[in-house]
ModelCIF file with pLDDT and N, C-alpha, C, O atoms, coordinates in Angstrom:
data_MODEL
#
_entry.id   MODEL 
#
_entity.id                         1 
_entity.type                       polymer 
_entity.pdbx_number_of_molecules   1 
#
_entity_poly.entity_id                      1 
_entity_poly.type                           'polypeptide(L)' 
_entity_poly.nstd_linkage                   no 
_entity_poly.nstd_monomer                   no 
_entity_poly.pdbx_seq_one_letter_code       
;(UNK)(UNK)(UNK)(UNK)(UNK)(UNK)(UNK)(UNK)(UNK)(UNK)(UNK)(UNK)(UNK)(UNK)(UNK)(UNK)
(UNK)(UNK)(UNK)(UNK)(UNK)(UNK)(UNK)(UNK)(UNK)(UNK)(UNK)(UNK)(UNK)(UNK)(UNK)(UNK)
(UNK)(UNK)(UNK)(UNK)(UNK)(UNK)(UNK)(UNK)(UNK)(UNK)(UNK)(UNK)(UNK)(UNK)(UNK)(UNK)
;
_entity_poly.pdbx_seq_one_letter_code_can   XXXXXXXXXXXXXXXXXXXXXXXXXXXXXXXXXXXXXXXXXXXXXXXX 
_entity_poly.pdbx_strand_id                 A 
#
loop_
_entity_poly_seq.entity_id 
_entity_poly_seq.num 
_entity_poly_seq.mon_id 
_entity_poly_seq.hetero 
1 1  UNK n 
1 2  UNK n 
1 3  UNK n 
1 4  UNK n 
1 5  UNK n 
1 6  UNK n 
1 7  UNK n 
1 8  UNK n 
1 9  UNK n 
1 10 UNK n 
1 11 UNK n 
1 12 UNK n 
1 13 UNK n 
1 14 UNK n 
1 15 UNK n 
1 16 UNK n 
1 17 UNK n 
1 18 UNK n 
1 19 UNK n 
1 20 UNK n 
1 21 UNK n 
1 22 UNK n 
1 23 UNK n 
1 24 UNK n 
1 25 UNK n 
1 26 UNK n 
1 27 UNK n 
1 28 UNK n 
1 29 UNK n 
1 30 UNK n 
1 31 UNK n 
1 32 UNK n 
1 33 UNK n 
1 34 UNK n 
1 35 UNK n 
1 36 UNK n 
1 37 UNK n 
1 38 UNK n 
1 39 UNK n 
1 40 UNK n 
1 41 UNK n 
1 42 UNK n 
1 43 UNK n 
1 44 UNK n 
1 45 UNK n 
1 46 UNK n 
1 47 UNK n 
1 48 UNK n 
#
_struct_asym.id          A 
_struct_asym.entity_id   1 
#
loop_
_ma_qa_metric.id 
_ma_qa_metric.mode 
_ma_qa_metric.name 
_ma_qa_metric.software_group_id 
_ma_qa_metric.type 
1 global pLDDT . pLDDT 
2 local  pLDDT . pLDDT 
#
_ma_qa_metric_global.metric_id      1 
_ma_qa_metric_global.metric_value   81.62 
_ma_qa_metric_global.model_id       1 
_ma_qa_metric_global.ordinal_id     1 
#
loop_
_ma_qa_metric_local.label_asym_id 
_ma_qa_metric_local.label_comp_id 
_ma_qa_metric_local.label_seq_id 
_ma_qa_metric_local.metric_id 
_ma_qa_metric_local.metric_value 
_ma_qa_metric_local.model_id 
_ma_qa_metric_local.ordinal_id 
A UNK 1  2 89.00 1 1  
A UNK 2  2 92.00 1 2  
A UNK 3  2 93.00 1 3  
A UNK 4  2 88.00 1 4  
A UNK 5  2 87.00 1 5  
A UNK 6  2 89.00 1 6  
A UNK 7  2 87.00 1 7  
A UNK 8  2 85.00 1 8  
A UNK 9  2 89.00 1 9  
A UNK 10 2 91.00 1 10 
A UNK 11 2 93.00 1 11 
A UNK 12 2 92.00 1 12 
A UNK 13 2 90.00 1 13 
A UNK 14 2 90.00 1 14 
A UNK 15 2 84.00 1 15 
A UNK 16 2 78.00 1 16 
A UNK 17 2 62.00 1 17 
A UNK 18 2 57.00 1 18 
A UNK 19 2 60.00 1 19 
A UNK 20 2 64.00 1 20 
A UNK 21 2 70.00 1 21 
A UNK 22 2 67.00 1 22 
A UNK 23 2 66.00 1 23 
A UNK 24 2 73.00 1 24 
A UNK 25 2 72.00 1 25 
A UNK 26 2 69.00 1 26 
A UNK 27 2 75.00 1 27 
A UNK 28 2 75.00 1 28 
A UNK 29 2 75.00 1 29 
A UNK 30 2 78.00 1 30 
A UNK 31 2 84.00 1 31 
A UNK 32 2 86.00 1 32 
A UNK 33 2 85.00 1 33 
A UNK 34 2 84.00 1 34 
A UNK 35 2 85.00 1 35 
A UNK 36 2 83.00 1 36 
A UNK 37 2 83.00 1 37 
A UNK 38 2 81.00 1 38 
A UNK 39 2 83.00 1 39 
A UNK 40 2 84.00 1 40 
A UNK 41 2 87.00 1 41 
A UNK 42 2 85.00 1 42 
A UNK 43 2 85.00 1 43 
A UNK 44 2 90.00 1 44 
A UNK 45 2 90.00 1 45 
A UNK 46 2 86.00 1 46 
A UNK 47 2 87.00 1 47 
A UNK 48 2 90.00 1 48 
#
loop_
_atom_site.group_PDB 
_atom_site.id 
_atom_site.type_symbol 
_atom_site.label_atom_id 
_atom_site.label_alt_id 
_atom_site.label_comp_id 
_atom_site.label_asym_id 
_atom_site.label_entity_id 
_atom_site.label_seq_id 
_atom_site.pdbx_PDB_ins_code 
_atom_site.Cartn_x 
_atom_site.Cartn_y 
_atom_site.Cartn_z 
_atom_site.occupancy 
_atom_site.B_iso_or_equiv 
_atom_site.pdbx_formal_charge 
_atom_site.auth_seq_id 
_atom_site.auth_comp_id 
_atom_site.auth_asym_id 
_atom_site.auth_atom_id 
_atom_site.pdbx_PDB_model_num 
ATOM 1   N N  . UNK A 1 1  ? -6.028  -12.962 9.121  1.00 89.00 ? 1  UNK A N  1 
ATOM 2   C CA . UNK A 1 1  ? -6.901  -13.904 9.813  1.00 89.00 ? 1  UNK A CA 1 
ATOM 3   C C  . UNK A 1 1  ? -6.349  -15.324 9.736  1.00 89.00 ? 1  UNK A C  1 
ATOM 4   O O  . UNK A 1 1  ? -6.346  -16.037 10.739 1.00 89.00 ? 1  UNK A O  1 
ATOM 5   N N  . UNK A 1 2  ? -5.843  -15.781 8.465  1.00 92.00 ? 2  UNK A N  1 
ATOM 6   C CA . UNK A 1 2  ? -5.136  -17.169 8.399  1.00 92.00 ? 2  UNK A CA 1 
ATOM 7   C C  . UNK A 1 2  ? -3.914  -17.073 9.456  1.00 92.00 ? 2  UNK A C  1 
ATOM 8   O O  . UNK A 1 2  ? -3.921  -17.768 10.472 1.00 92.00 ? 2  UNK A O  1 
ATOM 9   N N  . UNK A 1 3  ? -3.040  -16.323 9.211  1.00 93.00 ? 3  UNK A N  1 
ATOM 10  C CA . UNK A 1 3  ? -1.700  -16.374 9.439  1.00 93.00 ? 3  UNK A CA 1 
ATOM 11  C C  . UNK A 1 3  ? -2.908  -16.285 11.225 1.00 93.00 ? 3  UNK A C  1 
ATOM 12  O O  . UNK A 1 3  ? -2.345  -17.108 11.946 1.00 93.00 ? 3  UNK A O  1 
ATOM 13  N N  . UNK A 1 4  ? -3.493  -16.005 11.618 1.00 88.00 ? 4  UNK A N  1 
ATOM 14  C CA . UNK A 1 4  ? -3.220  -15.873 13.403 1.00 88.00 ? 4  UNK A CA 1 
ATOM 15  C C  . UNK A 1 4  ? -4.248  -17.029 13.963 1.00 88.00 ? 4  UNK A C  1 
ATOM 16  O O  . UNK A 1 4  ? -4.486  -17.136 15.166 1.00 88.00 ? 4  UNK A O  1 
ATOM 17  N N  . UNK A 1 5  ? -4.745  -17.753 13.116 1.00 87.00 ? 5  UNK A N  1 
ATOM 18  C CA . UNK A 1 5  ? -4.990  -19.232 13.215 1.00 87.00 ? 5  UNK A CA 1 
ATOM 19  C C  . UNK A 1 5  ? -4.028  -19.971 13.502 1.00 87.00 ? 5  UNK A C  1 
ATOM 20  O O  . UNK A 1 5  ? -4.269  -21.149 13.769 1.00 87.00 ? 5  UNK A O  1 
ATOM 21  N N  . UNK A 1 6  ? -2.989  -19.597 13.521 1.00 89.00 ? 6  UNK A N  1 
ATOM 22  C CA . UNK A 1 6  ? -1.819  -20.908 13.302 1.00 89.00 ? 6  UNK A CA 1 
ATOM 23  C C  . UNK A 1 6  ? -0.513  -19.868 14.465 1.00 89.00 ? 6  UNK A C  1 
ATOM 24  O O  . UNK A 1 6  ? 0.176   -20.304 15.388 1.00 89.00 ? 6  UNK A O  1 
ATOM 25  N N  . UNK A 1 7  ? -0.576  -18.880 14.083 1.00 87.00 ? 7  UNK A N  1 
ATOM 26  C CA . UNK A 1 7  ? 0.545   -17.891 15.403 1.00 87.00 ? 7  UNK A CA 1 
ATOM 27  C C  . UNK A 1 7  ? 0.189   -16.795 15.277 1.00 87.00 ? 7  UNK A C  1 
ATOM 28  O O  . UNK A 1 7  ? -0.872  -16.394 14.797 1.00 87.00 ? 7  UNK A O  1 
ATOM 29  N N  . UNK A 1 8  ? 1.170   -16.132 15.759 1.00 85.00 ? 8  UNK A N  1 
ATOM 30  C CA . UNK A 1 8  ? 1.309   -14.973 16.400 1.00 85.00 ? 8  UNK A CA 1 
ATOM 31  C C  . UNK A 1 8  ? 2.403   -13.806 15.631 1.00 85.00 ? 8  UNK A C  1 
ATOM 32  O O  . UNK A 1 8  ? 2.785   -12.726 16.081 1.00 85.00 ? 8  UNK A O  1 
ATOM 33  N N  . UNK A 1 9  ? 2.701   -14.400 14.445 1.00 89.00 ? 9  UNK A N  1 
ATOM 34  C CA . UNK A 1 9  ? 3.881   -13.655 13.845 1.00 89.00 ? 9  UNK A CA 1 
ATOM 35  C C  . UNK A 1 9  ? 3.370   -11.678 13.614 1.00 89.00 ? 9  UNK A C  1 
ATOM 36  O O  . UNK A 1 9  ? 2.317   -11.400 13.041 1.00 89.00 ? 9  UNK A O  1 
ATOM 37  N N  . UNK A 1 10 ? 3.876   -11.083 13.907 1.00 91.00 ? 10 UNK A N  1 
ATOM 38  C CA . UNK A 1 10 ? 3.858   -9.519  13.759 1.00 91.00 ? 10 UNK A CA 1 
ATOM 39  C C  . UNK A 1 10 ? 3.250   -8.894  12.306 1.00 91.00 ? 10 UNK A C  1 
ATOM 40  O O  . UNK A 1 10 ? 3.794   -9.240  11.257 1.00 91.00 ? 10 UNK A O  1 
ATOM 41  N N  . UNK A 1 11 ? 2.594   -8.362  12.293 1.00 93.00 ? 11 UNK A N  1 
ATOM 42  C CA . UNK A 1 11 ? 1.722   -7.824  11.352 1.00 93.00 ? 11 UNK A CA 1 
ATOM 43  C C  . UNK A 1 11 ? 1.508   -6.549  11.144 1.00 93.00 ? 11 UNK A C  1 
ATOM 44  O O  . UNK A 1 11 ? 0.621   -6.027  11.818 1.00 93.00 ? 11 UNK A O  1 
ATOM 45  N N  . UNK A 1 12 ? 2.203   -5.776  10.235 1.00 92.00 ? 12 UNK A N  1 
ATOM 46  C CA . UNK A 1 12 ? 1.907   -4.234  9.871  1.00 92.00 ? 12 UNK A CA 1 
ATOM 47  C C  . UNK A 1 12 ? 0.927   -4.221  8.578  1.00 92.00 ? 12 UNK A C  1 
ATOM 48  O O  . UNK A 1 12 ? 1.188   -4.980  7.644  1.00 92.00 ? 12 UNK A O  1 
ATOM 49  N N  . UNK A 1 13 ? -0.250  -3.323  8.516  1.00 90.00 ? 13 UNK A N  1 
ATOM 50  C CA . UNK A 1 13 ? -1.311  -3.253  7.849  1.00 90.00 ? 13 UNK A CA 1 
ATOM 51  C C  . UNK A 1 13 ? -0.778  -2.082  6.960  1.00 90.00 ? 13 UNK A C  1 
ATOM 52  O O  . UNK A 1 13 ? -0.009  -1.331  7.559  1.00 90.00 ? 13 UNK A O  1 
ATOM 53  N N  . UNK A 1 14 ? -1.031  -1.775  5.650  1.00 90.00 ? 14 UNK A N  1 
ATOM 54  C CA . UNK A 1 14 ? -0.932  -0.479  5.043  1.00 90.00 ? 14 UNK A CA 1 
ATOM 55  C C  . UNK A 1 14 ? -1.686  -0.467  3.968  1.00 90.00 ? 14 UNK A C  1 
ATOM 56  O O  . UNK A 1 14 ? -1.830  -1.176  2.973  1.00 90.00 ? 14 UNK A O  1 
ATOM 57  N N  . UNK A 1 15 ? -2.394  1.055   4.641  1.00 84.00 ? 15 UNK A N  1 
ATOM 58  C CA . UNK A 1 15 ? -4.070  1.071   4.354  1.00 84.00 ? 15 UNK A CA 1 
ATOM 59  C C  . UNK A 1 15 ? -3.945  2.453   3.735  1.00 84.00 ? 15 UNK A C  1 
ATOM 60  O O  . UNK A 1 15 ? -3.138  3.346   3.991  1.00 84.00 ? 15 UNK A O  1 
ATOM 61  N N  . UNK A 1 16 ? -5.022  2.405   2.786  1.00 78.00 ? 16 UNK A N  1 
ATOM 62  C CA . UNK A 1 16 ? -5.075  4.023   1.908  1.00 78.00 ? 16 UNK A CA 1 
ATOM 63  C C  . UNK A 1 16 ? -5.736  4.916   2.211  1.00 78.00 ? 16 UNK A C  1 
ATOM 64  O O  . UNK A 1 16 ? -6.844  4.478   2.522  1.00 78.00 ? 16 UNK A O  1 
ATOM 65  N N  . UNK A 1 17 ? -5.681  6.132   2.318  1.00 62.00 ? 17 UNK A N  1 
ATOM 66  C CA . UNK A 1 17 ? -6.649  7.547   3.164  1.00 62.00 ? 17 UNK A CA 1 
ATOM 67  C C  . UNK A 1 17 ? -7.912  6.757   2.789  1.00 62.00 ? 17 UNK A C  1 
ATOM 68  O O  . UNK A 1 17 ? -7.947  6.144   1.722  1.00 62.00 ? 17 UNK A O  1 
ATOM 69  N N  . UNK A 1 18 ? -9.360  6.757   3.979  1.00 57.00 ? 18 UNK A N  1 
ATOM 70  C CA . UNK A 1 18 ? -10.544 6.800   3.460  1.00 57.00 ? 18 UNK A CA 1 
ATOM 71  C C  . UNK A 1 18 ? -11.019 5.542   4.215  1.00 57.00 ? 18 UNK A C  1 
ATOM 72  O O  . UNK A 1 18 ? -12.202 5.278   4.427  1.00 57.00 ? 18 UNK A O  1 
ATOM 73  N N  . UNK A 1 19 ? -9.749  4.645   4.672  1.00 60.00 ? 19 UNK A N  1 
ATOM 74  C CA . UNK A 1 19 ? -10.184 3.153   4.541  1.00 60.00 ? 19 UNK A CA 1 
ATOM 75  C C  . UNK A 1 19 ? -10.136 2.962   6.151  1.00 60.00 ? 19 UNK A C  1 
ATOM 76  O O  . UNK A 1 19 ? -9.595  2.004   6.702  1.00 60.00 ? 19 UNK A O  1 
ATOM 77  N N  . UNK A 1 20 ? -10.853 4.134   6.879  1.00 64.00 ? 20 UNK A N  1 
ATOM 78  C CA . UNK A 1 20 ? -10.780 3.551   8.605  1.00 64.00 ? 20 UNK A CA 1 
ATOM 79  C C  . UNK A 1 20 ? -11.665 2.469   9.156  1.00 64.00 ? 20 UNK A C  1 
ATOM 80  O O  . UNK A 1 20 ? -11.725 2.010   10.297 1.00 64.00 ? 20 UNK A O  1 
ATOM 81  N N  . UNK A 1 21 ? -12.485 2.110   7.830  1.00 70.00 ? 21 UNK A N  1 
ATOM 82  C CA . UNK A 1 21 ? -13.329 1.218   8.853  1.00 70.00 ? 21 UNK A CA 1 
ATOM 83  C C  . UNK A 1 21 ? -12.615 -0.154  8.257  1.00 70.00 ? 21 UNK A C  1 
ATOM 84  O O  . UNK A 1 21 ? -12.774 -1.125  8.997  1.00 70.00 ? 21 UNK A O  1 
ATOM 85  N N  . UNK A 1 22 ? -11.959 -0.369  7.212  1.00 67.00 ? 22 UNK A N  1 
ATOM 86  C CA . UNK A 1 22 ? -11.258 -1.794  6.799  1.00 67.00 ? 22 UNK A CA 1 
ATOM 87  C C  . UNK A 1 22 ? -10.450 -1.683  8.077  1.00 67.00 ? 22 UNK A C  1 
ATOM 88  O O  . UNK A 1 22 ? -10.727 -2.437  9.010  1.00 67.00 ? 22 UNK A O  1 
ATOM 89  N N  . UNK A 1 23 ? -9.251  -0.599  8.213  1.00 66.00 ? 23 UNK A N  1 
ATOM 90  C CA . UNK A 1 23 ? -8.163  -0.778  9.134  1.00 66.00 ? 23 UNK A CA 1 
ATOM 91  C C  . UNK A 1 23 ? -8.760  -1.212  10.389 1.00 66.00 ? 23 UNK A C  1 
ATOM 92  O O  . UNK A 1 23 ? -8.195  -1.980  11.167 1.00 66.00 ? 23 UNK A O  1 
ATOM 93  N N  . UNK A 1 24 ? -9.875  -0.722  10.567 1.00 73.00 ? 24 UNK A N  1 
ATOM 94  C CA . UNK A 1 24 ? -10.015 -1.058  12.554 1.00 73.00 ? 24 UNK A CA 1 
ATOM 95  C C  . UNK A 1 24 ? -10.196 -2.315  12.330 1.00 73.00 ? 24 UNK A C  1 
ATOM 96  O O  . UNK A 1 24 ? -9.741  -3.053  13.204 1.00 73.00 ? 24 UNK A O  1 
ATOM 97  N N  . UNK A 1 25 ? -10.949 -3.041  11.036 1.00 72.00 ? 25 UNK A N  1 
ATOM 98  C CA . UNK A 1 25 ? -11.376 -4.270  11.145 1.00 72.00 ? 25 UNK A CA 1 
ATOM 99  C C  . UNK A 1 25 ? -9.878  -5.239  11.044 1.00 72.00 ? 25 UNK A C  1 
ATOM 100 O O  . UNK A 1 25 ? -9.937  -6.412  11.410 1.00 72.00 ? 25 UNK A O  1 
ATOM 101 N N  . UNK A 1 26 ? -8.438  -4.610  10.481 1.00 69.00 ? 26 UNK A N  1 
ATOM 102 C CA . UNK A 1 26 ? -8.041  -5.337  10.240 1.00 69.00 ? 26 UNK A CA 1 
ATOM 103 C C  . UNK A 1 26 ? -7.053  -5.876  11.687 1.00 69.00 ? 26 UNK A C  1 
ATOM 104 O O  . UNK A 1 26 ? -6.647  -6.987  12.026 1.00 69.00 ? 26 UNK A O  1 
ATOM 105 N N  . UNK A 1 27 ? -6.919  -4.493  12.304 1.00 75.00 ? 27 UNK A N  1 
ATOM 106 C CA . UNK A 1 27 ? -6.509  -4.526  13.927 1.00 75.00 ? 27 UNK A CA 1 
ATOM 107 C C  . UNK A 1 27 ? -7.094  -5.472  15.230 1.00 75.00 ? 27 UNK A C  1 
ATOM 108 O O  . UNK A 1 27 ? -6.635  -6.164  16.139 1.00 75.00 ? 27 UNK A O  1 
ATOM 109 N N  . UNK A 1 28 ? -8.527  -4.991  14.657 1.00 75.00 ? 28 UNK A N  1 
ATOM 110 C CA . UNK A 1 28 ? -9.359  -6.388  15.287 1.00 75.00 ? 28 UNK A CA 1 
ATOM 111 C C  . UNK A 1 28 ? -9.063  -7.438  15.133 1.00 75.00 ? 28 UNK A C  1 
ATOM 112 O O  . UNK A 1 28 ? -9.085  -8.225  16.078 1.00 75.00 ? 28 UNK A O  1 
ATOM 113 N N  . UNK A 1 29 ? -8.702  -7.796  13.950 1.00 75.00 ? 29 UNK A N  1 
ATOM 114 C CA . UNK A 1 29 ? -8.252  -9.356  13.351 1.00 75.00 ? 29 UNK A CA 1 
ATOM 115 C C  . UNK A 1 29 ? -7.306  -9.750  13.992 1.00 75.00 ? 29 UNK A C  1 
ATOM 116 O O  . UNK A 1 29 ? -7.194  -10.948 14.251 1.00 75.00 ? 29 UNK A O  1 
ATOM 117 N N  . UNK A 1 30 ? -6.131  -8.560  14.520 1.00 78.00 ? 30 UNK A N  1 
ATOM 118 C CA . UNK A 1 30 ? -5.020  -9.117  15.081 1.00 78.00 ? 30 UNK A CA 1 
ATOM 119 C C  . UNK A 1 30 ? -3.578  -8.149  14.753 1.00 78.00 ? 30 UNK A C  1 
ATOM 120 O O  . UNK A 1 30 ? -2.575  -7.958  15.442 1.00 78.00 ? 30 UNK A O  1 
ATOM 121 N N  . UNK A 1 31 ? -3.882  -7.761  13.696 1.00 84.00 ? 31 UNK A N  1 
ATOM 122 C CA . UNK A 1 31 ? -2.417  -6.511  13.210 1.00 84.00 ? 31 UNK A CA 1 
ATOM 123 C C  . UNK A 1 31 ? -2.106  -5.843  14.207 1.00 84.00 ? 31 UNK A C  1 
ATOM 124 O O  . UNK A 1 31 ? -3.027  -5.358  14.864 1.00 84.00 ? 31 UNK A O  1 
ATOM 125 N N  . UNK A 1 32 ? -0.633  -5.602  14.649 1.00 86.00 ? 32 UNK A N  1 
ATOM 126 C CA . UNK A 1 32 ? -0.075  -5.190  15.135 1.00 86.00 ? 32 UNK A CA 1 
ATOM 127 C C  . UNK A 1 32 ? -0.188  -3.468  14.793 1.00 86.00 ? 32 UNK A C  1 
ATOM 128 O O  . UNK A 1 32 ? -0.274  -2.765  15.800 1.00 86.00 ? 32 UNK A O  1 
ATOM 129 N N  . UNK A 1 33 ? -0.192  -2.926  13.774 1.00 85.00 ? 33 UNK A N  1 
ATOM 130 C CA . UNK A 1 33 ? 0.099   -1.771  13.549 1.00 85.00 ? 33 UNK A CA 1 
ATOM 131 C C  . UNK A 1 33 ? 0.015   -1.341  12.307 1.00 85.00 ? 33 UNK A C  1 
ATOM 132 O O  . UNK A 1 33 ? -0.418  -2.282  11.642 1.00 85.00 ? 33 UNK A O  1 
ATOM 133 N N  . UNK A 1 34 ? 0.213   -0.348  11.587 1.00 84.00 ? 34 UNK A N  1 
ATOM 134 C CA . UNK A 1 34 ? -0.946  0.337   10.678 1.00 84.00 ? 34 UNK A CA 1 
ATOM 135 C C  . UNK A 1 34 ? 0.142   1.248   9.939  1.00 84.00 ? 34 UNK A C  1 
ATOM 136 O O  . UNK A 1 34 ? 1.069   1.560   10.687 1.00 84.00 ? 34 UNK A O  1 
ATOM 137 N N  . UNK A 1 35 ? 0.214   1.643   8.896  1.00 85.00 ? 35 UNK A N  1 
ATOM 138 C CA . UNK A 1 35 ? 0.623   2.806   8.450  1.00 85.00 ? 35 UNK A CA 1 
ATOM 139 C C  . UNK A 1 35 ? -0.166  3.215   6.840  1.00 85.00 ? 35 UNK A C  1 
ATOM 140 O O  . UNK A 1 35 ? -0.347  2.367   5.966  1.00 85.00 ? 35 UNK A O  1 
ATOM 141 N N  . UNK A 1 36 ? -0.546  4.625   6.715  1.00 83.00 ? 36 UNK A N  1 
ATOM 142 C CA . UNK A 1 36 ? -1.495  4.809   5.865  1.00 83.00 ? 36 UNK A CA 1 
ATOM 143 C C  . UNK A 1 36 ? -0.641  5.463   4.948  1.00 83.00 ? 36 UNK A C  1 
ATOM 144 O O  . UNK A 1 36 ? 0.351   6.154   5.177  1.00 83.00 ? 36 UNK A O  1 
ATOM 145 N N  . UNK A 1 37 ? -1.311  5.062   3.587  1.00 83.00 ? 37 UNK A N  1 
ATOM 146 C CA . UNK A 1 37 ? -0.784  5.575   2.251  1.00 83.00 ? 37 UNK A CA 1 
ATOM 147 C C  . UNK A 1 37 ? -0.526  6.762   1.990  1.00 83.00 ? 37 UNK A C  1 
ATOM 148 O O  . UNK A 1 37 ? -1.067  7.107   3.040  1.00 83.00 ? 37 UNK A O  1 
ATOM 149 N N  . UNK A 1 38 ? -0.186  7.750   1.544  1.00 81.00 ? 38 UNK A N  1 
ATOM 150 C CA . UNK A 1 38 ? 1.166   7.471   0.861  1.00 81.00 ? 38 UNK A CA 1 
ATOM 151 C C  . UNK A 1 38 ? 2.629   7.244   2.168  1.00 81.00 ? 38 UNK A C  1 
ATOM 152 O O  . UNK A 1 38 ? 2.388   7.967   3.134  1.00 81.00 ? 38 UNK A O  1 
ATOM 153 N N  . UNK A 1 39 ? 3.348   6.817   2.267  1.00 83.00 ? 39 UNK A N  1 
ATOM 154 C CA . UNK A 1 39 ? 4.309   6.585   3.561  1.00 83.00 ? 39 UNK A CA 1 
ATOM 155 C C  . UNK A 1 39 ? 5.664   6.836   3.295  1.00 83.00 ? 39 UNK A C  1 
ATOM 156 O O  . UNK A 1 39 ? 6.154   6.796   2.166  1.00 83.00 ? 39 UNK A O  1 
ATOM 157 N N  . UNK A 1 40 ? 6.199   7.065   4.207  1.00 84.00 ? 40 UNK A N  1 
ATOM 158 C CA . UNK A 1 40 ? 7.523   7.231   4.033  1.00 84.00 ? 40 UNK A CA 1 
ATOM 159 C C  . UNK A 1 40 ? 8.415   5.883   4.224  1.00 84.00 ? 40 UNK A C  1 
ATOM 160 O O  . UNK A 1 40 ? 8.284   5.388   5.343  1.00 84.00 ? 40 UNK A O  1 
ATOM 161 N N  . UNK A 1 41 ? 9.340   5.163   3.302  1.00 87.00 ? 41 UNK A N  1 
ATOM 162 C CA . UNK A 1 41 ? 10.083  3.716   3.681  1.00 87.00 ? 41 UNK A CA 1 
ATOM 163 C C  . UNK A 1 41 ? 10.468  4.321   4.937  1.00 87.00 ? 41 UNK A C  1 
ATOM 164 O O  . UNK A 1 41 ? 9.714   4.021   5.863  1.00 87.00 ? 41 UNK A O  1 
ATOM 165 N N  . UNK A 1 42 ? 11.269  4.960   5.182  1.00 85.00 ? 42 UNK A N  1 
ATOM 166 C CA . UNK A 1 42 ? 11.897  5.388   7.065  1.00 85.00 ? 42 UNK A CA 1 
ATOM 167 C C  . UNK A 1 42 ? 11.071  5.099   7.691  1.00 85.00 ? 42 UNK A C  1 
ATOM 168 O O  . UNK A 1 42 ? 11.298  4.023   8.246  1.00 85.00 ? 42 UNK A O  1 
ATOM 169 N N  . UNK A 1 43 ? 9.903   5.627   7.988  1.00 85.00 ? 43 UNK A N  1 
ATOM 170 C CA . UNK A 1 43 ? 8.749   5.389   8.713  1.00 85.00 ? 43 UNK A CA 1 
ATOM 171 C C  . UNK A 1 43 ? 8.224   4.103   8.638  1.00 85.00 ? 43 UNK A C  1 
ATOM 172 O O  . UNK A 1 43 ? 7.501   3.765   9.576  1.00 85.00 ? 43 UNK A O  1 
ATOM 173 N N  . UNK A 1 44 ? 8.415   3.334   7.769  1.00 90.00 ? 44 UNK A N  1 
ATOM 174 C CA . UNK A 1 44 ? 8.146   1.844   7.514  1.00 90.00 ? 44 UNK A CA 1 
ATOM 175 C C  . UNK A 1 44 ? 9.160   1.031   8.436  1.00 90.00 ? 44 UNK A C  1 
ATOM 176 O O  . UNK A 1 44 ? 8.793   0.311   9.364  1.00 90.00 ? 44 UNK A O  1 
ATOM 177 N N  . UNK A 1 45 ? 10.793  1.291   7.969  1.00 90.00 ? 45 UNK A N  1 
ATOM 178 C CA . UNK A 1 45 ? 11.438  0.891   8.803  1.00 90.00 ? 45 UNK A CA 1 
ATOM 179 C C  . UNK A 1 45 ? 11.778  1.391   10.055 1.00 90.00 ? 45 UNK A C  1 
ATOM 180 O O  . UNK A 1 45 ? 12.666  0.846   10.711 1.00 90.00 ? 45 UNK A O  1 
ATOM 181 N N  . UNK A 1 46 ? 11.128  2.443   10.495 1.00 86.00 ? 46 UNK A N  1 
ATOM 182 C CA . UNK A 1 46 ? 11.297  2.717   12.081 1.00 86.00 ? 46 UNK A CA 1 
ATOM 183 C C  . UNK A 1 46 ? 10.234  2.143   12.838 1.00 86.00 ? 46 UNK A C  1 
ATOM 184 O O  . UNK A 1 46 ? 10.398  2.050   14.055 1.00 86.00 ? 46 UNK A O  1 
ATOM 185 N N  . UNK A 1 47 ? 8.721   1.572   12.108 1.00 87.00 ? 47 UNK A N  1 
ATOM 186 C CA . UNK A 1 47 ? 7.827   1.079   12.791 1.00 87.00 ? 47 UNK A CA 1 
ATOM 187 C C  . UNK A 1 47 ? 8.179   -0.522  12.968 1.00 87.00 ? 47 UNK A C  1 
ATOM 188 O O  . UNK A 1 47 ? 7.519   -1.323  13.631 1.00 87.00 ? 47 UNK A O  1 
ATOM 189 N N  . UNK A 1 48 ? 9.320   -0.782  12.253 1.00 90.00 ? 48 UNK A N  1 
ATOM 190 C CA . UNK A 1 48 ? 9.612   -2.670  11.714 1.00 90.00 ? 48 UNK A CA 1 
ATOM 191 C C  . UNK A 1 48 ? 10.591  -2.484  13.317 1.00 90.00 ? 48 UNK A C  1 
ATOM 192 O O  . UNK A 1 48 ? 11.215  -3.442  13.774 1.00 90.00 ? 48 UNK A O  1 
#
């Protein structure tokens, strides 16, 4: 919410099984994209 007061910089959220109603809220806020706990780094860096 701070950081998109001021721009637009890219935002990946990573959220733990259970937590769909934080994540939608945090997408709403502005996050670009999401990946849920436990994750794979590949999958981290193929979503970057």
């Amino acid at each position: 919410d701070r950081v998109r007061q001021v721009e637009e910089t890219p935002i990946i959220m990573l959220t733990a099984r259970g937590e769909e109603a934080d994540r939608l809220v945090g997408l709403t806020m502005g996050a670009d994209d999401y990946i849920t706990k436990p994750f794979s780094p590949r999958e981290l860096v193929l979503r970057i």
